[in-house]
C-alpha atoms as a PDB file:
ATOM      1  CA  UNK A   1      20.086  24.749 -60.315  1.00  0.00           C
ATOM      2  CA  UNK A   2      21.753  26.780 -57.476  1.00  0.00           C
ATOM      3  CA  UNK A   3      22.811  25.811 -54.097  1.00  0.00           C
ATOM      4  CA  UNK A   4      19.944  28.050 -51.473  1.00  0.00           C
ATOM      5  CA  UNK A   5      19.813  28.053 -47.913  1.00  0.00           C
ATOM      6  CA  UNK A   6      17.176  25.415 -47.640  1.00  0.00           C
ATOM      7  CA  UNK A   7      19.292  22.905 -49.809  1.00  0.00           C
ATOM      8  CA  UNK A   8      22.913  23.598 -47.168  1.00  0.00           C
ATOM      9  CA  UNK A   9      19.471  23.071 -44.197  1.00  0.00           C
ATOM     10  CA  UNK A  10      18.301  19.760 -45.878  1.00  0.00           C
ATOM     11  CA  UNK A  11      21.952  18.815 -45.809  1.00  0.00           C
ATOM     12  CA  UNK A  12      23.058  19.613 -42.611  1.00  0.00           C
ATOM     13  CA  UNK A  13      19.447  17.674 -41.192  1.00  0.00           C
ATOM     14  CA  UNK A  14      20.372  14.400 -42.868  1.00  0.00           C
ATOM     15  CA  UNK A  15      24.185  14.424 -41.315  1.00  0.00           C
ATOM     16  CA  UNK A  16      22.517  15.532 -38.009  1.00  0.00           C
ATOM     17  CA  UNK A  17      19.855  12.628 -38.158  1.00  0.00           C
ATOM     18  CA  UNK A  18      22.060  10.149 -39.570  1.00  0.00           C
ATOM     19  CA  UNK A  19      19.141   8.967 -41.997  1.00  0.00           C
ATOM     20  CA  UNK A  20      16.727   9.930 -44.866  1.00  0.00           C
ATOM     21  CA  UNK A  21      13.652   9.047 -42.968  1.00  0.00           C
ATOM     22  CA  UNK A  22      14.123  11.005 -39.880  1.00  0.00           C
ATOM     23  CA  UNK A  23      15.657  13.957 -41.633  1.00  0.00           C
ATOM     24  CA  UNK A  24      12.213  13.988 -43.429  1.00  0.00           C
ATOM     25  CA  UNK A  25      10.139  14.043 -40.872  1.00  0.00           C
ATOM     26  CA  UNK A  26      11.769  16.835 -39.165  1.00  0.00           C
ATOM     27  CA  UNK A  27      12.037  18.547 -42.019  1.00  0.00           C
ATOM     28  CA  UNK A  28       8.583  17.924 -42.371  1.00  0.00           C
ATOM     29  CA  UNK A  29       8.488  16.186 -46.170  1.00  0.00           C
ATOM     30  CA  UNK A  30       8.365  12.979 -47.305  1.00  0.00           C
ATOM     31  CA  UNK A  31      11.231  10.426 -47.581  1.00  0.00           C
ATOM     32  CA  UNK A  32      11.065  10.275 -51.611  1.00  0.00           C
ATOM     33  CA  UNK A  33      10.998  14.440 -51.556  1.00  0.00           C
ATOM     34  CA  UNK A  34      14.293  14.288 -49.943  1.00  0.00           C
ATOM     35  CA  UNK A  35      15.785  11.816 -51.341  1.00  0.00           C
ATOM     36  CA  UNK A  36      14.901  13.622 -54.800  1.00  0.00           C
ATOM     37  CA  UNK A  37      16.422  17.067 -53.828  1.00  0.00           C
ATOM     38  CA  UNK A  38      19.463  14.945 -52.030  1.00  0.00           C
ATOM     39  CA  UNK A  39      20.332  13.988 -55.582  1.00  0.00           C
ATOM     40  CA  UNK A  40      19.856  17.291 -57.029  1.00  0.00           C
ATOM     41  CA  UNK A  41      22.191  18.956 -54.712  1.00  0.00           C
ATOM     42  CA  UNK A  42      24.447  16.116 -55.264  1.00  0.00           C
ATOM     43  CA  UNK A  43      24.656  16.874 -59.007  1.00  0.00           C
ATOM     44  CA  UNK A  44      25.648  20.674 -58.146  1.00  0.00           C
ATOM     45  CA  UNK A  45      28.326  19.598 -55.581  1.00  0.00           C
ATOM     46  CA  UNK A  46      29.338  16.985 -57.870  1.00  0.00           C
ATOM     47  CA  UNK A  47      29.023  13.571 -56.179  1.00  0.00           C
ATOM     48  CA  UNK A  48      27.789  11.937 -53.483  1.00  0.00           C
ATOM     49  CA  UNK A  49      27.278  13.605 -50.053  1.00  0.00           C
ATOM     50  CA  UNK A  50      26.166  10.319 -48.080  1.00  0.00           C
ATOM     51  CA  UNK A  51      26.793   6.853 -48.441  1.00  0.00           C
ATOM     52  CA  UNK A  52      24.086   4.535 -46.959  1.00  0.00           C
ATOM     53  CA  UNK A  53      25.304   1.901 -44.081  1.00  0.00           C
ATOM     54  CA  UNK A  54      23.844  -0.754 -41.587  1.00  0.00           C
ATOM     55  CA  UNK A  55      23.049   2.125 -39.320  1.00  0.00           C
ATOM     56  CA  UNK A  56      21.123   4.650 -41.653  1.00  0.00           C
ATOM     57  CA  UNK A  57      23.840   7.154 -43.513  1.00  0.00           C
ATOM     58  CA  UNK A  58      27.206   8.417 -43.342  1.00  0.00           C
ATOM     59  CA  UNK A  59      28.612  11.814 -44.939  1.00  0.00           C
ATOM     60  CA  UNK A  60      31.455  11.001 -47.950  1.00  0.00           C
ATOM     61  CA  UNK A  61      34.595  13.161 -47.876  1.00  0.00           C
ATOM     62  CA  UNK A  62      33.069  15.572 -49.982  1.00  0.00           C
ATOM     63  CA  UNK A  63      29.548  15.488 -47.660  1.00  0.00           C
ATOM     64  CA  UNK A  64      32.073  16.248 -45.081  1.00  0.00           C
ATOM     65  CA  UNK A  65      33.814  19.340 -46.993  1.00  0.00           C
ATOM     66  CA  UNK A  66      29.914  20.746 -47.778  1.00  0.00           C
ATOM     67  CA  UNK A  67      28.452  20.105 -44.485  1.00  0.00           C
ATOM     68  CA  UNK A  68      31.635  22.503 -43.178  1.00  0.00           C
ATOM     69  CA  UNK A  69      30.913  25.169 -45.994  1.00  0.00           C
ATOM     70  CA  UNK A  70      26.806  24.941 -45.292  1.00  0.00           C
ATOM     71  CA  UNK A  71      27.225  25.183 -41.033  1.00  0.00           C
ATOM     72  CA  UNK A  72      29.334  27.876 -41.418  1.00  0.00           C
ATOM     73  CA  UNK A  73      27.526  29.497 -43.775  1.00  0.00           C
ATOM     74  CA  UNK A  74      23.986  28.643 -41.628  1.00  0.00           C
ATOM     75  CA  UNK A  75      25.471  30.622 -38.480  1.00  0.00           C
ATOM     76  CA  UNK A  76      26.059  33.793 -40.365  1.00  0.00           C
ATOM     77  CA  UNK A  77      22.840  33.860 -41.581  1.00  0.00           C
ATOM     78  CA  UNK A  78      21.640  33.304 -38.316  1.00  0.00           C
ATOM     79  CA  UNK A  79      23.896  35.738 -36.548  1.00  0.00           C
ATOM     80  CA  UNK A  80      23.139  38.325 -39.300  1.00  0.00           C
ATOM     81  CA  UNK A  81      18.765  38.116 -38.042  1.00  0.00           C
ATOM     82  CA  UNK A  82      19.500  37.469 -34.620  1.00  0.00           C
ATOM     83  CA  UNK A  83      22.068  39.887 -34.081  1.00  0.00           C
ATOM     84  CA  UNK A  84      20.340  42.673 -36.439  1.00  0.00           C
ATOM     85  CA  UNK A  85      16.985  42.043 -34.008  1.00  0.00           C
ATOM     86  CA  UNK A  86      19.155  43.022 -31.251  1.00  0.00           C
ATOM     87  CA  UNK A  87      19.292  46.724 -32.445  1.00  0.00           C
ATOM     88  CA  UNK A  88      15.888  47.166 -32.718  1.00  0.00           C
ATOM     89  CA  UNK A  89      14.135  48.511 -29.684  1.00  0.00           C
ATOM     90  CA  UNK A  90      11.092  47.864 -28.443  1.00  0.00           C
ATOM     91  CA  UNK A  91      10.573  44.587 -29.803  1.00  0.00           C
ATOM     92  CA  UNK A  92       9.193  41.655 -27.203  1.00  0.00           C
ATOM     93  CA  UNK A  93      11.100  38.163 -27.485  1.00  0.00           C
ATOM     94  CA  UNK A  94       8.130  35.992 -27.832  1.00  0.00           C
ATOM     95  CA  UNK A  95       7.963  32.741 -25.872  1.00  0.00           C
ATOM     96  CA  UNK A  96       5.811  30.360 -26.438  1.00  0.00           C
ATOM     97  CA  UNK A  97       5.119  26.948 -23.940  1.00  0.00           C
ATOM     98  CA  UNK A  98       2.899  24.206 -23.165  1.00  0.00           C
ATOM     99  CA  UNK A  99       1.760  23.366 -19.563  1.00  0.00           C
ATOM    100  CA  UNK A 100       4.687  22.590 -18.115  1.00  0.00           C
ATOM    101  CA  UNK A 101       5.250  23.278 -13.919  1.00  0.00           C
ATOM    102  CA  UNK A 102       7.815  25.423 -14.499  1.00  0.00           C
ATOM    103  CA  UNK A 103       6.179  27.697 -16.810  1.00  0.00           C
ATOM    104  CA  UNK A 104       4.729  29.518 -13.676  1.00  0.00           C
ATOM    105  CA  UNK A 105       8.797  30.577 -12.279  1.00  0.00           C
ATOM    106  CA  UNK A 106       9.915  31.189 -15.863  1.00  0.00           C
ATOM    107  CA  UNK A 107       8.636  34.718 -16.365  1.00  0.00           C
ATOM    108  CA  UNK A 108      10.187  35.499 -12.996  1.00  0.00           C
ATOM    109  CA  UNK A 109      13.608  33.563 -13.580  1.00  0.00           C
ATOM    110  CA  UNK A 110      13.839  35.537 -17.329  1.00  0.00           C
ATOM    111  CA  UNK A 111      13.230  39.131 -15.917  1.00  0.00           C
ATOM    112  CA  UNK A 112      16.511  38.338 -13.753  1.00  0.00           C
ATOM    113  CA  UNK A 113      18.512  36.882 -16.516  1.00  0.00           C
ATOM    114  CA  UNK A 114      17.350  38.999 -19.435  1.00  0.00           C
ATOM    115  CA  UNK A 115      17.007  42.269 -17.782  1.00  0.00           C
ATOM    116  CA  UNK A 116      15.747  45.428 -20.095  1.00  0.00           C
ATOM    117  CA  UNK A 117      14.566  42.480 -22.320  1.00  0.00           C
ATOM    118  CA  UNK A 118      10.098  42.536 -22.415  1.00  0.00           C
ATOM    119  CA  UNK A 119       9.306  38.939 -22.713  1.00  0.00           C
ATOM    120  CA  UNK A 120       5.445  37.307 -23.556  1.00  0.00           C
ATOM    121  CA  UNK A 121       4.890  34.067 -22.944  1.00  0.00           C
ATOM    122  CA  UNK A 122       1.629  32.047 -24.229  1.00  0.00           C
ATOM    123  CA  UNK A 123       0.527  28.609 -23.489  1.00  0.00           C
ATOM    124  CA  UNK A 124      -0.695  26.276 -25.838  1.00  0.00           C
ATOM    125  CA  UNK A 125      -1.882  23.122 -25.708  1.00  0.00           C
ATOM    126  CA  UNK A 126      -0.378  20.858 -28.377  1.00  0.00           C
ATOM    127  CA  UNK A 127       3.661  20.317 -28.603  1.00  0.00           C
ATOM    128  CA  UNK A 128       3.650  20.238 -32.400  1.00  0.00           C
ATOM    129  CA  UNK A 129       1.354  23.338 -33.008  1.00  0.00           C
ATOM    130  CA  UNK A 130       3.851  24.940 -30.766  1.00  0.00           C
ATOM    131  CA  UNK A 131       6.834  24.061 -33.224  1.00  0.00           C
ATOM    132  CA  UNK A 132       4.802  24.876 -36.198  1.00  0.00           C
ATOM    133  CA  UNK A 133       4.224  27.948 -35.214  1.00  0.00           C
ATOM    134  CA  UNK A 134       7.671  28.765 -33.984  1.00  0.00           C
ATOM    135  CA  UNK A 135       8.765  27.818 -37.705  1.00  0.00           C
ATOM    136  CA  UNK A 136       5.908  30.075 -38.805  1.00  0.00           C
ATOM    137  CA  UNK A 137       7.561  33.643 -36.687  1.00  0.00           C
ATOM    138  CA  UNK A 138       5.042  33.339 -34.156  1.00  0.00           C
ATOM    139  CA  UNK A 139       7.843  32.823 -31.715  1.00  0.00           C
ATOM    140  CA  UNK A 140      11.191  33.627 -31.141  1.00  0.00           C
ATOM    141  CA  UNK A 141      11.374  30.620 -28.406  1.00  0.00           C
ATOM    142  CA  UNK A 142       9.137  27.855 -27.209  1.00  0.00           C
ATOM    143  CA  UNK A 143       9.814  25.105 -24.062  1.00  0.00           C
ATOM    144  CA  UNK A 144       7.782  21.967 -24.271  1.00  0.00           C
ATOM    145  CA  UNK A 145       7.811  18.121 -22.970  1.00  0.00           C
ATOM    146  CA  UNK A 146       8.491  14.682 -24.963  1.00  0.00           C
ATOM    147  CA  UNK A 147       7.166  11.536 -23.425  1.00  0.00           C
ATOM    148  CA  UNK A 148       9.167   9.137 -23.513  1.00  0.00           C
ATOM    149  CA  UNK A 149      11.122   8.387 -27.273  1.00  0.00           C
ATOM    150  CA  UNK A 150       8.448  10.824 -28.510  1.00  0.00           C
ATOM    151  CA  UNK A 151      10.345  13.234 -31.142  1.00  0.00           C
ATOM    152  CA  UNK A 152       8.048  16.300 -32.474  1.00  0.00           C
ATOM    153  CA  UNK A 153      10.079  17.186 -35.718  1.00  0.00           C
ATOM    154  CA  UNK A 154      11.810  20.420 -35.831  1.00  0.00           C
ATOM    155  CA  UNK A 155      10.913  23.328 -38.276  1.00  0.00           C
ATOM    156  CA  UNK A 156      13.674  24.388 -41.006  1.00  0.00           C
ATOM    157  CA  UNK A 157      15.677  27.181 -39.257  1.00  0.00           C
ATOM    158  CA  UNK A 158      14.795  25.881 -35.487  1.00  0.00           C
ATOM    159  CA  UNK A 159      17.623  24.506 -33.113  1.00  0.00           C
ATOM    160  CA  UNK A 160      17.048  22.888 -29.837  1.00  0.00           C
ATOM    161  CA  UNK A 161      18.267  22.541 -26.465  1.00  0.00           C
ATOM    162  CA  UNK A 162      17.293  19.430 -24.047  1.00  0.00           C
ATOM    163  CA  UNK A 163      16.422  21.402 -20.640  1.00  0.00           C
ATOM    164  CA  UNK A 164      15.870  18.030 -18.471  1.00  0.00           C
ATOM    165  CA  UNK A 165      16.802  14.819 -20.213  1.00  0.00           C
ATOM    166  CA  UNK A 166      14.536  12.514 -18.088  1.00  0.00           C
ATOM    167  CA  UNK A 167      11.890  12.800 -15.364  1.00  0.00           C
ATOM    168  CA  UNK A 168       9.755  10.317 -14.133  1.00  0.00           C
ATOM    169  CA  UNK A 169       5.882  10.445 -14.544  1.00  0.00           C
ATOM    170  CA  UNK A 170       4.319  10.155 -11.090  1.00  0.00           C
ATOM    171  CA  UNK A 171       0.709   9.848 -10.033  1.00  0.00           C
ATOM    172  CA  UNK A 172      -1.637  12.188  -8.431  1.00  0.00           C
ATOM    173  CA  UNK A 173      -4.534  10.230  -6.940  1.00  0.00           C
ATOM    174  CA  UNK A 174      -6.572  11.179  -3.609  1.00  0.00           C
ATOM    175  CA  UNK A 175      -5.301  11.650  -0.679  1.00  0.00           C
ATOM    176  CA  UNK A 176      -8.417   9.069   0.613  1.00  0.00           C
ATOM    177  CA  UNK A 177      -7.017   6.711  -1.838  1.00  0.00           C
ATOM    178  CA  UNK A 178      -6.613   3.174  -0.622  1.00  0.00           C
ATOM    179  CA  UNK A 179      -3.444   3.295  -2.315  1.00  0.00           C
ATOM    180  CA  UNK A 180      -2.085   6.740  -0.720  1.00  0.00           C
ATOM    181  CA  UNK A 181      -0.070   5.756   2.199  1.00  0.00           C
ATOM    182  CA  UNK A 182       2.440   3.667  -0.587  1.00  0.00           C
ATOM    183  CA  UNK A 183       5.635   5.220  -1.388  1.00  0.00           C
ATOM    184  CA  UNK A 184       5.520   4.107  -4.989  1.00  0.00           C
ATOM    185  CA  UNK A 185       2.805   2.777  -6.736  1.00  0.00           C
ATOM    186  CA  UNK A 186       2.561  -0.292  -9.327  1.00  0.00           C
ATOM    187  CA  UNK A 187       0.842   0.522 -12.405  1.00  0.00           C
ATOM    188  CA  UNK A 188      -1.068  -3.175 -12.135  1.00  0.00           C
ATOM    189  CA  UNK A 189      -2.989  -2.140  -8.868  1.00  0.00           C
ATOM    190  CA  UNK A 190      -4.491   0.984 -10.968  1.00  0.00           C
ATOM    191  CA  UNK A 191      -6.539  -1.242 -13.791  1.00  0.00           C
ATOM    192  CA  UNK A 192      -9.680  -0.100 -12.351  1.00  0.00           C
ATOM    193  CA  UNK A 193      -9.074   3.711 -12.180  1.00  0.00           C
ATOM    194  CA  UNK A 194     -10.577   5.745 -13.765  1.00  0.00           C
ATOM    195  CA  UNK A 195      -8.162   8.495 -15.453  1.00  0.00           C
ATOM    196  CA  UNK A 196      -7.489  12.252 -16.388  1.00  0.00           C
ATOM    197  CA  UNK A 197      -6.289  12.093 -19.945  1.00  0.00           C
ATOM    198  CA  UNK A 198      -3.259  14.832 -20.624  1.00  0.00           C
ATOM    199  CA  UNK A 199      -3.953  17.738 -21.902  1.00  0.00           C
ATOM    200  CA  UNK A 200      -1.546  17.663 -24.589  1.00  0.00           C
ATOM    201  CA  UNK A 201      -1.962  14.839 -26.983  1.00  0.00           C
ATOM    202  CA  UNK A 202       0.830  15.125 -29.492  1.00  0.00           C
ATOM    203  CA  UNK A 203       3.714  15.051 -27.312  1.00  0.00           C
ATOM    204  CA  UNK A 204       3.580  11.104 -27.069  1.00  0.00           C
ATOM    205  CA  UNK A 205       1.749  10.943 -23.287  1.00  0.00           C
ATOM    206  CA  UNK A 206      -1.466   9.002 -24.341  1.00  0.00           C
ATOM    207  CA  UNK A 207       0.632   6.727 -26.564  1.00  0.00           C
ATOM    208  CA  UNK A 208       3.125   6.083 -24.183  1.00  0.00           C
ATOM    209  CA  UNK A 209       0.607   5.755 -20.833  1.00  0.00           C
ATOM    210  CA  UNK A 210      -1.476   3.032 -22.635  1.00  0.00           C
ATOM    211  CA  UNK A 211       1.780   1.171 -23.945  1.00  0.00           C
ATOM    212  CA  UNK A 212       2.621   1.080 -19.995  1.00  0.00           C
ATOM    213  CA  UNK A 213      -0.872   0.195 -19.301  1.00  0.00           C
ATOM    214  CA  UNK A 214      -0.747  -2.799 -21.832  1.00  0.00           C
ATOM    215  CA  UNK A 215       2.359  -4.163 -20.446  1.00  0.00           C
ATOM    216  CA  UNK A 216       0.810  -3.854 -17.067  1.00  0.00           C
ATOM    217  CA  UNK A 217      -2.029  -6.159 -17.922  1.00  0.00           C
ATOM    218  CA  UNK A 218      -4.954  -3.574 -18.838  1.00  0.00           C
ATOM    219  CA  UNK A 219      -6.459  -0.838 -21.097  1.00  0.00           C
ATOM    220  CA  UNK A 220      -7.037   2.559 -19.169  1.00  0.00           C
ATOM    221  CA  UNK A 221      -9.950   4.313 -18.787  1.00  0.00           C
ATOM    222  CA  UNK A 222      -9.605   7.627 -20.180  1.00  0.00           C
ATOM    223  CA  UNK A 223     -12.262   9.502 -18.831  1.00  0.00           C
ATOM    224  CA  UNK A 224     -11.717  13.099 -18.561  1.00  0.00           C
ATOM    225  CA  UNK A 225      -9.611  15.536 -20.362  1.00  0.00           C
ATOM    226  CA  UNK A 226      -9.763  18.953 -18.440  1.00  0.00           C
ATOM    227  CA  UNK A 227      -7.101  21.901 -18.868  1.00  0.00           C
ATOM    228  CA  UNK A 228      -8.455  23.942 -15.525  1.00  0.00           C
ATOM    229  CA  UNK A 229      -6.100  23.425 -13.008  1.00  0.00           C
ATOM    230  CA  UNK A 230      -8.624  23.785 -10.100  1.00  0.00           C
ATOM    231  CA  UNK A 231     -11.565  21.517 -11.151  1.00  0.00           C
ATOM    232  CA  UNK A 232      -8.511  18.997 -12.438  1.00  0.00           C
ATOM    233  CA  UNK A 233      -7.146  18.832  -9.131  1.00  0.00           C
ATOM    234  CA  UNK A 234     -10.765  18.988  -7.565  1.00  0.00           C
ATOM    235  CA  UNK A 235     -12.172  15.828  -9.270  1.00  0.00           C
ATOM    236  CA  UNK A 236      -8.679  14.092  -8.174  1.00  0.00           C
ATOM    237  CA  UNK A 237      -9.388  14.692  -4.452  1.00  0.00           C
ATOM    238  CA  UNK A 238     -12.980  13.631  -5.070  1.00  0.00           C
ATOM    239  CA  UNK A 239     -11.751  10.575  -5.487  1.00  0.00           C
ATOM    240  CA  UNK A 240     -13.464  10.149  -9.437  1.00  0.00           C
ATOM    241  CA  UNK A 241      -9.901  10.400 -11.226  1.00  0.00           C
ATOM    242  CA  UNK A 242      -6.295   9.781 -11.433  1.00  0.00           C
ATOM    243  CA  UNK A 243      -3.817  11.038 -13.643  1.00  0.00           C
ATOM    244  CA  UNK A 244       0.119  11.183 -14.901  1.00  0.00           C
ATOM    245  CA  UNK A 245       2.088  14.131 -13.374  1.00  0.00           C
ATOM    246  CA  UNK A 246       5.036  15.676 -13.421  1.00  0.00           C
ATOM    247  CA  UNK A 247       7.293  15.162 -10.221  1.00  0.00           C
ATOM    248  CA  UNK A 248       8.011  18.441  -9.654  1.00  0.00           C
ATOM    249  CA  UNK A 249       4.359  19.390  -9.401  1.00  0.00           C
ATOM    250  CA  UNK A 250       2.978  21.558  -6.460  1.00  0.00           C
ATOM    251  CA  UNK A 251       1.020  20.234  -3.789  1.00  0.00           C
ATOM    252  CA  UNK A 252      -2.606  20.420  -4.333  1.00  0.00           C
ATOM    253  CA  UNK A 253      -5.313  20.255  -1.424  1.00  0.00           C
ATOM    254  CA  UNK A 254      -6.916  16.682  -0.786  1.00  0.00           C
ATOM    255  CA  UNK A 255      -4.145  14.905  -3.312  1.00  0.00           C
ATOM    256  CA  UNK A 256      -0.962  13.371  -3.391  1.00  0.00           C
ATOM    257  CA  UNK A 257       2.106  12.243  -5.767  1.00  0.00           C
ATOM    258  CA  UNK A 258       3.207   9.118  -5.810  1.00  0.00           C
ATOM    259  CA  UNK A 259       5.792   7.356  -8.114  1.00  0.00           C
ATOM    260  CA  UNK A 260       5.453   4.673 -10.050  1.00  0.00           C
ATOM    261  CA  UNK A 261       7.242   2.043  -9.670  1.00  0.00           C
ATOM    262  CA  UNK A 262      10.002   1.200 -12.619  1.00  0.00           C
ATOM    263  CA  UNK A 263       9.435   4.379 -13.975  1.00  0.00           C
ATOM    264  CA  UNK A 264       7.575   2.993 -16.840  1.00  0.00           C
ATOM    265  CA  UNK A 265       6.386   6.623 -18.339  1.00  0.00           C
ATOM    266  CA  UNK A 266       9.286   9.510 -18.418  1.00  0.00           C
ATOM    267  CA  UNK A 267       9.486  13.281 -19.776  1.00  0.00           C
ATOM    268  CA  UNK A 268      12.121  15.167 -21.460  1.00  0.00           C
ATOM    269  CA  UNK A 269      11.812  19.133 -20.906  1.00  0.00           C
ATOM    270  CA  UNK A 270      13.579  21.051 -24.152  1.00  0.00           C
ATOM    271  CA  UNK A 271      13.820  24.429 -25.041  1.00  0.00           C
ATOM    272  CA  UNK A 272      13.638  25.319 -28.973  1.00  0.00           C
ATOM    273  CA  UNK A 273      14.505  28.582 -30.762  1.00  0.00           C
ATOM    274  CA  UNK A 274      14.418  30.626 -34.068  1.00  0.00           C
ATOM    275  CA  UNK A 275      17.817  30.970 -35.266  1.00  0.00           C
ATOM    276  CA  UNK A 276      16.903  34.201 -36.950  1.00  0.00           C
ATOM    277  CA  UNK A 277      15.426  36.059 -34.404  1.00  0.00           C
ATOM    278  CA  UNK A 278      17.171  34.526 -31.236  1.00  0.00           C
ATOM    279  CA  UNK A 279      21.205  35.151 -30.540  1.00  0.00           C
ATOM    280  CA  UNK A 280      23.308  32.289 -29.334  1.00  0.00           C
ATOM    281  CA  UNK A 281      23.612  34.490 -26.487  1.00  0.00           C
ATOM    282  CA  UNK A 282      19.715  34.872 -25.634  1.00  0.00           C
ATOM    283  CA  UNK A 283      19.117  31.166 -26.121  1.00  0.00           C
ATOM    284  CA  UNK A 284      22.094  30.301 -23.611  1.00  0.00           C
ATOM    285  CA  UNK A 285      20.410  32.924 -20.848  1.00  0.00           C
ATOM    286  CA  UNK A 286      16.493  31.326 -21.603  1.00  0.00           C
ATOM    287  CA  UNK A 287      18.297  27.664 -21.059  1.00  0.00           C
ATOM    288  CA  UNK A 288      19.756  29.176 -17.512  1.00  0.00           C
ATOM    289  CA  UNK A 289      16.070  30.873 -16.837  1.00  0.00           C
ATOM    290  CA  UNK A 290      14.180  27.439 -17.383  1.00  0.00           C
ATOM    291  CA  UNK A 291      17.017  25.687 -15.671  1.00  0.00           C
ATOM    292  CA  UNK A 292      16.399  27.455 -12.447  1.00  0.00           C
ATOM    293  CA  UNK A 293      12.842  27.416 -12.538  1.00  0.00           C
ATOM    294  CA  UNK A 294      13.103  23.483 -12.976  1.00  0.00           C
ATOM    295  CA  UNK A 295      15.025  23.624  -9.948  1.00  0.00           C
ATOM    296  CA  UNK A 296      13.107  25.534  -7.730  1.00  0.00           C
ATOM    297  CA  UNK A 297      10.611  23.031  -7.844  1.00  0.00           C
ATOM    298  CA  UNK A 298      12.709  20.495  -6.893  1.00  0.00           C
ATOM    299  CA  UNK A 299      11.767  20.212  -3.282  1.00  0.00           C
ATOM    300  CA  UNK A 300       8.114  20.206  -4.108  1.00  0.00           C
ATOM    301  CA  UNK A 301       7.831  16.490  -3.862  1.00  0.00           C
ATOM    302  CA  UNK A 302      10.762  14.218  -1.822  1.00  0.00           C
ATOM    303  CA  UNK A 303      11.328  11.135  -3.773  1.00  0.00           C
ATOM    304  CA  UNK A 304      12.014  13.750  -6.408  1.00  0.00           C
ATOM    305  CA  UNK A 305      14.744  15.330  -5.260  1.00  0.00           C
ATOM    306  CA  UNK A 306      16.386  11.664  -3.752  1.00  0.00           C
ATOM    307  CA  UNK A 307      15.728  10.548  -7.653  1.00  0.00           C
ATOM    308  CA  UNK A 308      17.700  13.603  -8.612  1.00  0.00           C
ATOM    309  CA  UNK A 309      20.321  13.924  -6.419  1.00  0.00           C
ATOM    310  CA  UNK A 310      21.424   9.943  -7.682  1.00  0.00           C
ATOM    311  CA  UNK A 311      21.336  11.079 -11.627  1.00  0.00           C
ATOM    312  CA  UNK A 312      23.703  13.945 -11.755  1.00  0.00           C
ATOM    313  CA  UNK A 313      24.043  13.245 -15.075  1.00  0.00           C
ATOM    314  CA  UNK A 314      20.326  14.562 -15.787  1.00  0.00           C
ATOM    315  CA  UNK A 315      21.219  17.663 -14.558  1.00  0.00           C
ATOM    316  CA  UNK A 316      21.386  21.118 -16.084  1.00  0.00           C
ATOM    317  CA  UNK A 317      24.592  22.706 -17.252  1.00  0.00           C
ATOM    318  CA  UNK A 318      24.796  26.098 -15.267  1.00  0.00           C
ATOM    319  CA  UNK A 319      28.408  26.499 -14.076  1.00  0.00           C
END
C-alpha cells in the first residue's frame, strides 16, 4: 500500500479531533473504518501514530514527524487548486448559506472586499446538505449556524472558520403579548405557546430548544414550520405563534425580541471553505465580509449590542 492524500487527511483529522470517534464522524465513516485504515497507514509509516489516553488520543513522536510531512504537504495541494483557480477568468466563487440575518448584507459587504470577483450565493435549508454539498464542488464557500454543542461534520478537503462564537437565541412573540413589555423572558412562562419550529432541522435547534424546554418544566408545541419570511412574521403578530430568533434580527411590524433569560439556547455563526478552489487569501476577505455584515446588524435590537459590548472576547478578528 501507498501513502495518498486521503490517508495524510484521515491523519491530520484524528490529531485535529483528538479521538477516533469524532475524527469519524467528520470524516464521515465509521469508527471501525478508521481505526482499520489508522493501522494500515501505521504499517507504511512504520509504527504507531497515536497512543490512546484518558482524554481520547495523543500523536507519538513519529505521529508528530508525519502529521508535519502530511500538513505541509495538504497546503500545497491546496495552494496548487486554489491558486491555479485564480488564473482562470470568468469563473463565479460560489457561496452557499442557510438563513442566517446576515445573509441579506453579505452580497453587499463581498462586492467591497472582493472587488472584480462575481460571487452567487444560494440558500438552503439544511446545515449538513450545505456541507455535503460543499464537499461535493457545489461550492467554493458556505456560512451556516450551530446550536448550541451541535457539530455538523466536515467534508474531507473542507476547513472552517468560527465567524461568531456565541449568540444568544431570543424570542419573537407579539407585540400584544401579555409578556411583551418584559425585558427578558423566562422560558417557564412560555409552556403554553404555541411555536414556529426552525426552519433548519439539522443544525441542532429543535434538539437543543426542547432540551431547554424540558429543563424548564414542559414539552413545546411545535406547530408550524414556515420558511416565508412575511407570513412567518405575520402569524407571530397575530398572536398564533412564537419562535427562537436570532438577536440580531430586524424589526418586523406587530412583533418584538425579547431575550431569554439565562441564555439557555445559543448559536455559533462559521464560515467553511474548499481548500481546492478557495485561496487562504479569499477565505480571510469572505471571514472580513461576513464579519461586517454581522456587525451591521448589531444595533438592530439593544440588549444585543449591551450583551456584546461585555463579551469582547466573542468578537470578530478584523484589525
Amino acid at each position: 500500500m501507498q501513502l495518498e492524500l486521503r490517508h495524510l487527511e484521515a491523519v491530520c483529522r484524528i490529531a485535529e479531533a483528538g479521538s477516533l470517534g469524532l475524527a469519524a464522524r467528520r470524516l464521515g465513516v465509521s469508527q471501525p473504518a478508521l481505526s482499520a485504515q489508522l493501522r494500515r497507514i501505521e504499517r507504511v509509516a512504520g509504527g504507531e501514530l497515536f497512543v490512546r489516553t484518558r482524554h481520547g488520543v495523543e500523536p507519538t513522536s513519529l505521529g508528530q514527524f508525519v502529521l508535519g510531512k502530511a500538513r505541509r504537504v495538504l497546503n500545497e495541494m491546496d495552494a496548487l487548486g486554489a491558486e491555479s483557480r485564480a488564473f482562470v477568468t470568468g469563473r463565479p466563487l460560489r457561496l452557499g448559506c442557510i438563513l442566517l440575518v446576515l445573509v441579506d448584507g453579505l452580497l453587499e459587504q463581498t462586492d467591497l472586499a472582493m472587488s472584480g470577483q462575481e460571487i452567487t450565493v444560494d440558500l438552503e435549508h439544511s446545515a449538513t446538505a450545505l456541507l455535503r454539498m460543499l464537499g461535493a464542488g457545489k461550492y467554493d464557500a458556505v456560512a451556516y449556524g450551530e446550536v448550541n454543542e451541535h457539530e455538523v461534520p466536515l467534508p474531507v478537503g473542507v476547513m472552517a472558520r468560527t465567524l461568531i462564537p456565541k449568540e444568544p437565541f431570543c424570542i419573537r412573540m407579539s407585540d400584544e403579548h401579555s409578556l411583551a413589555e418584559r425585558e427578558a423572558i423566562d422560558l417557564a412562562d412560555l409552556s403554553d405557546e404555541s411555536w414556529m419550529t426552525l426552519v433548519e432541522d439539522d443544525d441542532g435547534g429543535p434538539e437543543a430548544l426542547v432540551e431547554a424546554c424540558a429543563k424548564a418544566g414542559f414539552v413545546p408545541s411545535l406547530r408550524y414550520r414556515i420558511t416565508d419570511r412575511k407570513m412567518h412574521y405575520g402569524l407571530i403578530a397575530a398572536g398564533r405563534a412564537i419562535s427562537l430568533s436570532q438577536p440580531t434580527a430586524p424589526y418586523a411590524q406587530g412583533t418584538v425580541l425579547r431575550p431569554l433569560v439565562g441564555t439557555p439556547i445559543t448559536g455559533r455563526i462559521r464560515l467553511a471553505w474548499n481548500r481546492s478552489t478557495v485561496s487562504a487569501g479569499q477565505a480571510e476577505l469572505l471571514y472580513r465580509a461576513a464579519a461586517r455584515a454581522y456587525l451591521a446588524n448589531m444595533d438592530n435590537n439593544p440588549f444585543h449590542r449591551t450583551w456584546w459590548d461585555a463579551r469582547p472576547e466573542l468578537h470578530p478578528a478584523l484589525e
